[in-house]
C-alpha atoms as a PDB file:
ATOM      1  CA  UNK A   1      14.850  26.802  32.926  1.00  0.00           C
ATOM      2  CA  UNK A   2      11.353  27.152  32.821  1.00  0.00           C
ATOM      3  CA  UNK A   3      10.793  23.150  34.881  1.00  0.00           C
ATOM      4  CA  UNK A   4      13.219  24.406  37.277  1.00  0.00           C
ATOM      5  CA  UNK A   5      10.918  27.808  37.558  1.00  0.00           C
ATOM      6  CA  UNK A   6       7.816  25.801  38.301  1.00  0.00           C
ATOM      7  CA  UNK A   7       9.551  23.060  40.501  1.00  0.00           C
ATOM      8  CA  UNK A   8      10.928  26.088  42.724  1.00  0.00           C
ATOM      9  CA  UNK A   9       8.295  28.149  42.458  1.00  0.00           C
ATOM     10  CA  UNK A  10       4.886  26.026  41.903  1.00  0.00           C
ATOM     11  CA  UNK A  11       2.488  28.744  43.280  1.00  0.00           C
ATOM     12  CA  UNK A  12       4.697  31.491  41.098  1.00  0.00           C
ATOM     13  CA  UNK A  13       3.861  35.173  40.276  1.00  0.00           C
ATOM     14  CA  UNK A  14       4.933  33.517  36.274  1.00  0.00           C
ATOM     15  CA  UNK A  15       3.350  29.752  36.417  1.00  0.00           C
ATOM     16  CA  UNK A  16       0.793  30.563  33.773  1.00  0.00           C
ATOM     17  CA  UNK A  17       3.847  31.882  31.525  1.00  0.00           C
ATOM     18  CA  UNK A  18       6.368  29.102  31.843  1.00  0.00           C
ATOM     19  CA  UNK A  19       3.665  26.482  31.117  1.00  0.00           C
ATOM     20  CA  UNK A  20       2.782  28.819  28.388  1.00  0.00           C
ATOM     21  CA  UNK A  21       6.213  28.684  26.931  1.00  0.00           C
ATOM     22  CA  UNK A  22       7.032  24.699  28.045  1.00  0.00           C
ATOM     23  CA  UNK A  23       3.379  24.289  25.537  1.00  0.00           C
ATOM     24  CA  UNK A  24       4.965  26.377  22.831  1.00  0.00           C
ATOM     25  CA  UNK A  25       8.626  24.707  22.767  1.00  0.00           C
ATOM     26  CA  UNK A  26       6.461  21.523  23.129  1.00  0.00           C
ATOM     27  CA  UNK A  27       4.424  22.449  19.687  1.00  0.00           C
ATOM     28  CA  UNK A  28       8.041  23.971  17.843  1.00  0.00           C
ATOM     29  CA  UNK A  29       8.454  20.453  16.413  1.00  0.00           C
ATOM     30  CA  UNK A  30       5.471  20.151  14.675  1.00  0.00           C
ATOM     31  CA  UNK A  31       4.412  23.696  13.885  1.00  0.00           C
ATOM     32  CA  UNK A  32       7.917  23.506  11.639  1.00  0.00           C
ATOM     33  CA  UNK A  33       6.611  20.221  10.244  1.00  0.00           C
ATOM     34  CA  UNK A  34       3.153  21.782   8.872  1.00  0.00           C
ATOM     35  CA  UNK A  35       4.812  24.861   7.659  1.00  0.00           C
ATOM     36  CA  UNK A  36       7.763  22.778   5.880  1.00  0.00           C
ATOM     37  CA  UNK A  37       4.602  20.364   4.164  1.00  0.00           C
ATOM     38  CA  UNK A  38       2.239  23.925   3.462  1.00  0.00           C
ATOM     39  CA  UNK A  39       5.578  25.009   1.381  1.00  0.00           C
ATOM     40  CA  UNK A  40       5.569  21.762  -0.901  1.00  0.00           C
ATOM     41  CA  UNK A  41       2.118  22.982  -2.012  1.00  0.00           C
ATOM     42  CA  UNK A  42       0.933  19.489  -2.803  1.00  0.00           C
ATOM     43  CA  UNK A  43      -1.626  19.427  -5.514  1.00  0.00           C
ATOM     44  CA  UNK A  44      -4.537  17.036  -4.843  1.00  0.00           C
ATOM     45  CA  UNK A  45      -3.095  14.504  -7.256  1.00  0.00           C
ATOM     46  CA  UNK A  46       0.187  14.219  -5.572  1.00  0.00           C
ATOM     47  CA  UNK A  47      -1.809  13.372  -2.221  1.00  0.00           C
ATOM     48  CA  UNK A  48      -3.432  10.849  -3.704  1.00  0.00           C
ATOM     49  CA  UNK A  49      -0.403   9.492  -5.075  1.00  0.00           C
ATOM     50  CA  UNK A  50       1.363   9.647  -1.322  1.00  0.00           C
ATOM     51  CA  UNK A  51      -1.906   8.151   0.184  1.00  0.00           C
ATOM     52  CA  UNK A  52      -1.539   5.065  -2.763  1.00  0.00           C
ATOM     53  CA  UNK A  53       2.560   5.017  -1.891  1.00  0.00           C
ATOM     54  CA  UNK A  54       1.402   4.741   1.600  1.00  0.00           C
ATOM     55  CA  UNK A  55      -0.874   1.954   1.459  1.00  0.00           C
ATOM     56  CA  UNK A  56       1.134  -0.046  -1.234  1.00  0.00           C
ATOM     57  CA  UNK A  57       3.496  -0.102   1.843  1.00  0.00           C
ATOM     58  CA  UNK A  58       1.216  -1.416   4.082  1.00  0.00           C
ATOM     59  CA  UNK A  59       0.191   2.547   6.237  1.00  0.00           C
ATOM     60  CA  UNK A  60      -3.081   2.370   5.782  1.00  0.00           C
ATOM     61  CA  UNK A  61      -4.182   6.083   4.968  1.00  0.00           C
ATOM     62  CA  UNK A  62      -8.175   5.453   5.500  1.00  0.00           C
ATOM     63  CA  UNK A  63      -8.850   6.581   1.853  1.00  0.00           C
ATOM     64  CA  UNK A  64      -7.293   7.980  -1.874  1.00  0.00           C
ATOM     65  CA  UNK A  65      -8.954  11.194  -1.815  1.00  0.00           C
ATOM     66  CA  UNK A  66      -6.236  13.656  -1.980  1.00  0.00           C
ATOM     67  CA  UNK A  67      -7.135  15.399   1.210  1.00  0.00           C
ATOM     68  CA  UNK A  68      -5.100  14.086   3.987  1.00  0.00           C
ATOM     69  CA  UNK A  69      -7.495  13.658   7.134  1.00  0.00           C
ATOM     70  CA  UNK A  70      -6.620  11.552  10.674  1.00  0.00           C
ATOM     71  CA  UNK A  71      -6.134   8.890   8.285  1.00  0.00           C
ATOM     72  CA  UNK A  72      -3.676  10.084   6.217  1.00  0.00           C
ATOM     73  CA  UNK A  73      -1.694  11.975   8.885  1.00  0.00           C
ATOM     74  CA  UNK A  74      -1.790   8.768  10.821  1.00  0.00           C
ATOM     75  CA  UNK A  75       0.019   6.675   8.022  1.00  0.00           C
ATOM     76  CA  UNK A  76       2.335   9.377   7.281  1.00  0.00           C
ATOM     77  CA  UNK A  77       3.460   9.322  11.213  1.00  0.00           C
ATOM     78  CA  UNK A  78       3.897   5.225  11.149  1.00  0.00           C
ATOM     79  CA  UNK A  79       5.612   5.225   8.038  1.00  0.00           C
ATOM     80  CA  UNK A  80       7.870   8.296   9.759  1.00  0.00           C
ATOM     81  CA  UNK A  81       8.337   5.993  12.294  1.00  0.00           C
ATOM     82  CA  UNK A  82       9.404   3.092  10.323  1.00  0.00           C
ATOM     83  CA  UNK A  83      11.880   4.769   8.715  1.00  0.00           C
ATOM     84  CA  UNK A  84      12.940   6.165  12.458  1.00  0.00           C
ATOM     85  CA  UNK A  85      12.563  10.154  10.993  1.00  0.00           C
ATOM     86  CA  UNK A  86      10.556  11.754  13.481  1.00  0.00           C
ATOM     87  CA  UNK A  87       6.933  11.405  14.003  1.00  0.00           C
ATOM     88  CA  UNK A  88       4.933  13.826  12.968  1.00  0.00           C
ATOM     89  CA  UNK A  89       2.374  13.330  10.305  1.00  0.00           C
ATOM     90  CA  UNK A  90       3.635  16.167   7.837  1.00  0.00           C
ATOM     91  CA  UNK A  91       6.224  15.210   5.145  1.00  0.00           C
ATOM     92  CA  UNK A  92       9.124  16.699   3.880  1.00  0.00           C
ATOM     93  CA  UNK A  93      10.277  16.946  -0.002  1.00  0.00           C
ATOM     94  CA  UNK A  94      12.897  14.659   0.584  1.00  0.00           C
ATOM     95  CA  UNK A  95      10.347  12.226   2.526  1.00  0.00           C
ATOM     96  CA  UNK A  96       8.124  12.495  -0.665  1.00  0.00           C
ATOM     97  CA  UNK A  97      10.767  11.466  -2.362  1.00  0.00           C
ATOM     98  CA  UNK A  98      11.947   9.019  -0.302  1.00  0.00           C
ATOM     99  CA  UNK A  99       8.410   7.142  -0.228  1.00  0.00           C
ATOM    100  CA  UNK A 100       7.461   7.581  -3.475  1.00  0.00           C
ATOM    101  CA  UNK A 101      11.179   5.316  -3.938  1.00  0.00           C
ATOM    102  CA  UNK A 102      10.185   2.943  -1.652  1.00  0.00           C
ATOM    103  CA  UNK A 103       6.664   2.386  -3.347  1.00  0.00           C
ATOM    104  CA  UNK A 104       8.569   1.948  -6.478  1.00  0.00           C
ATOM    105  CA  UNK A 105      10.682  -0.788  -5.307  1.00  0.00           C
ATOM    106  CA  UNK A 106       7.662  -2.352  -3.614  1.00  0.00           C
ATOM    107  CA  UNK A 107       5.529  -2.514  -6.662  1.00  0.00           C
ATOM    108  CA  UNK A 108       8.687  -4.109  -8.399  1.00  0.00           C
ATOM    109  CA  UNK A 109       8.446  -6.609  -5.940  1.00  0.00           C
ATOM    110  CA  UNK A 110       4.800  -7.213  -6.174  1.00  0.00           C
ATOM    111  CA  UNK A 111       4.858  -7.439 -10.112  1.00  0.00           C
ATOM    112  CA  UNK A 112       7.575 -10.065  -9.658  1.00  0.00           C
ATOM    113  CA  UNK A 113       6.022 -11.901  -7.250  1.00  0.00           C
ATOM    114  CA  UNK A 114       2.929 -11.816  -9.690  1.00  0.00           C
ATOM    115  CA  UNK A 115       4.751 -13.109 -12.284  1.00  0.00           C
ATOM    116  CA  UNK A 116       6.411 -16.258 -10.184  1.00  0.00           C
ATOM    117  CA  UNK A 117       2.651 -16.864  -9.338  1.00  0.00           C
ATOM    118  CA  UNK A 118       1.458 -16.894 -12.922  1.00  0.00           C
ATOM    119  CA  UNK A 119       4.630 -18.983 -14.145  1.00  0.00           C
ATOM    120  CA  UNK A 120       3.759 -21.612 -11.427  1.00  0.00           C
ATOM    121  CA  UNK A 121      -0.187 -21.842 -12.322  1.00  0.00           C
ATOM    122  CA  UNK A 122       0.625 -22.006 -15.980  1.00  0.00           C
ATOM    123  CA  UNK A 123       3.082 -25.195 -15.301  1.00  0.00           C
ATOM    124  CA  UNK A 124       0.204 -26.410 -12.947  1.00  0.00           C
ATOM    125  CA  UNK A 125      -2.438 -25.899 -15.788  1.00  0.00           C
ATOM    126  CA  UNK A 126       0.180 -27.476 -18.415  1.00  0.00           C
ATOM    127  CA  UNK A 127       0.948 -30.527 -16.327  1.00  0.00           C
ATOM    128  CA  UNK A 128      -3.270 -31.156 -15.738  1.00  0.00           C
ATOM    129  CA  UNK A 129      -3.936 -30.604 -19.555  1.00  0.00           C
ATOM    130  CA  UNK A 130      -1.191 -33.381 -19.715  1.00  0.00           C
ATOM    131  CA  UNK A 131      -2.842 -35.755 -17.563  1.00  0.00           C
ATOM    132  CA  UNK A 132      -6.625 -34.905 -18.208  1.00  0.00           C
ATOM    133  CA  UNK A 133      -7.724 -33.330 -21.713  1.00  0.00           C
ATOM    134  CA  UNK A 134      -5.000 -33.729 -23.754  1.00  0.00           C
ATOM    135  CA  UNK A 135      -6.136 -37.533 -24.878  1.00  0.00           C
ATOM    136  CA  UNK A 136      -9.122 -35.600 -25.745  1.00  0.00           C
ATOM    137  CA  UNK A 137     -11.830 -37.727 -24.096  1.00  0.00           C
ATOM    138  CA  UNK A 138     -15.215 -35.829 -22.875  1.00  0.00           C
ATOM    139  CA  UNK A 139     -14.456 -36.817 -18.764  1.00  0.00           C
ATOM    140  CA  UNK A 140     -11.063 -35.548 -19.306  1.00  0.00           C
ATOM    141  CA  UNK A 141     -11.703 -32.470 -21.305  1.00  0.00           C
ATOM    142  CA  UNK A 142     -14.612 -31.714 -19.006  1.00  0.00           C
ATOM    143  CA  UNK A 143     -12.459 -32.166 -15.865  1.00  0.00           C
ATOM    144  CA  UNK A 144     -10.115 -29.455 -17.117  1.00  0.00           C
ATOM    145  CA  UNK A 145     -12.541 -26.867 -17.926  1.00  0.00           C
ATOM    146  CA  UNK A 146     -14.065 -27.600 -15.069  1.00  0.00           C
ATOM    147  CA  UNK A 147     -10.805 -26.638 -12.879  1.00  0.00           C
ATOM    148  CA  UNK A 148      -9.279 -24.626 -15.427  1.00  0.00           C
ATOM    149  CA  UNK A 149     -12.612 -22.804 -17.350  1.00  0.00           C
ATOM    150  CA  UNK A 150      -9.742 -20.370 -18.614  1.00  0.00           C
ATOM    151  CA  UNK A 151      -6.823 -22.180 -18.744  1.00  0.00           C
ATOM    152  CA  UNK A 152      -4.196 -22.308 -21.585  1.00  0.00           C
ATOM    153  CA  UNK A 153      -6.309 -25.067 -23.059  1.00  0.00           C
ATOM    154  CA  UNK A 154      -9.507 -23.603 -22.525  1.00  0.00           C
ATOM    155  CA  UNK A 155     -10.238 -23.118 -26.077  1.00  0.00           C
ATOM    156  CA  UNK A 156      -9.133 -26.284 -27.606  1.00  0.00           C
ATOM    157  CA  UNK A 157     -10.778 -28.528 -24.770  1.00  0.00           C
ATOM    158  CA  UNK A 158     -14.316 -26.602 -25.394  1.00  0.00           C
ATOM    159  CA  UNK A 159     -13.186 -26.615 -29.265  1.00  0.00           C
ATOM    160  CA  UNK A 160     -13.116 -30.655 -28.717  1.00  0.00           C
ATOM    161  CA  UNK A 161     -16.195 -30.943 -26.557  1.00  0.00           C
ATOM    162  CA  UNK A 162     -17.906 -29.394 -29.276  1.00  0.00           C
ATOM    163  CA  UNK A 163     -17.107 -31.458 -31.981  1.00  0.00           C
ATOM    164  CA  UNK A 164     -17.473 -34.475 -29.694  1.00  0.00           C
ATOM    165  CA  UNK A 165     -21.613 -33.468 -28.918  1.00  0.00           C
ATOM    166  CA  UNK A 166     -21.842 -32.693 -32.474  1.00  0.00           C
ATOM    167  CA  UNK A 167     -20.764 -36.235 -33.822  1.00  0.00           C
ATOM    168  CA  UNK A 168     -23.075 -37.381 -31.392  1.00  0.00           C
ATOM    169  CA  UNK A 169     -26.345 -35.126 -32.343  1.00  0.00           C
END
C-alpha cells in the first residue's frame, strides 16, 4: 500500500501524498475517539465527577475543574490502559460508565477499610481507658487525655479531672 509506495518509490512523483494519507490513517483512531466523547456532551459537572472517579482510582487528573486539560486526558489514557481498552484520552459512554462503577466499588472499599480502622482505635482507646483513667486517678486520667484528648472517655476523664482540682481549690 502506501509503505510499499514509498519503499519502492522514495523520491516519488506521490511521496508527499502517501505520507499524507499514512498521517491521516495514523490520526483515524483518535479523531473517532474525540468525536465519540464531543457526542456525550459532558456537562462540566460530569467532568468533574470523571476527574474525582479518576483520582479515587489512583489516575491522577492534575485538578477537579471540569475542563479536561493534559492532565485529565493523561489519566483518562492510563486508566484506558489499565483496563487494556485502547489508549486514547477520550472516553466512551460505556467507559463513563464503566469508571464511574469502578469508583463506586473503590469508595466501598475505602469506607470499609475506614471503618476496620476506627473499630481497631476504639478497642485501642477502650483497652488504655482500662489500664490508665478508668481508676480515676489525676496521672492516669491525664495520661489518657493526653494520648486520647478525644477519645471515648474524653469527657468523663476531663469530667473527673475537674472535680478532682476542685476538691482541691
Amino acid at each position: 500500500s502506501m509503505r510499499n509506495y514509498l519503499q519502492r518509490y522514495p523520491q516519488g512523483d506521490f511521496v508527499r501524498e502517501a505520507n499524507a494519507t499514512i498521517a491521516e490513517l495514523r490520526a483515524a483512531p483518535e479523531r473517532r475517539a474525540i468525536e465519540a466523547e464531543e457526542l456525550l456532551r459532558l456537562s462540566r459537572d460530569q467532568k468533574r465527577t470523571i476527574q474525582r472517579n479518576l483520582a479515587l482510582l489512583g489516575f491522577d487528573p492534575r485538578g477537579i475543574d471540569g475542563l479536561f486539560g493534559k492532565g485529565s486526558r493523561s489519566a483518562i489514557a492510563q486508566w484506558q490502559a489499565s483496563i487494556r481498552a485502547q489508549s486514547t484520552g477520550y472516553l466512551t459512554r460505556e467507559q463513563v460508565t464503566a469508571l464511574q462503577s469502578a469508583a463506586d466499588r473503590r469508595a466501598v472499599q475505602l469506607e470499609e477499610e475506614a471503618r476496620q480502622r476506627r473499630e481497631i482505635e476504639e478497642r485501642q482507646d477502650r483497652a488504655y481507658w482500662q489500664d490508665t483513667g478508668r481508676a480515676g486517678d489525676e496521672s492516669g486520667l491525664r495520661a489518657y487525655l493526653s494520648r486520647y484528648p478525644d477519645g471515648l472517655y474524653a469527657d468523663v476523664a476531663q469530667s473527673r479531672l475537674n472535680e478532682i482540682e476542685a476538691r482541691r481549690r
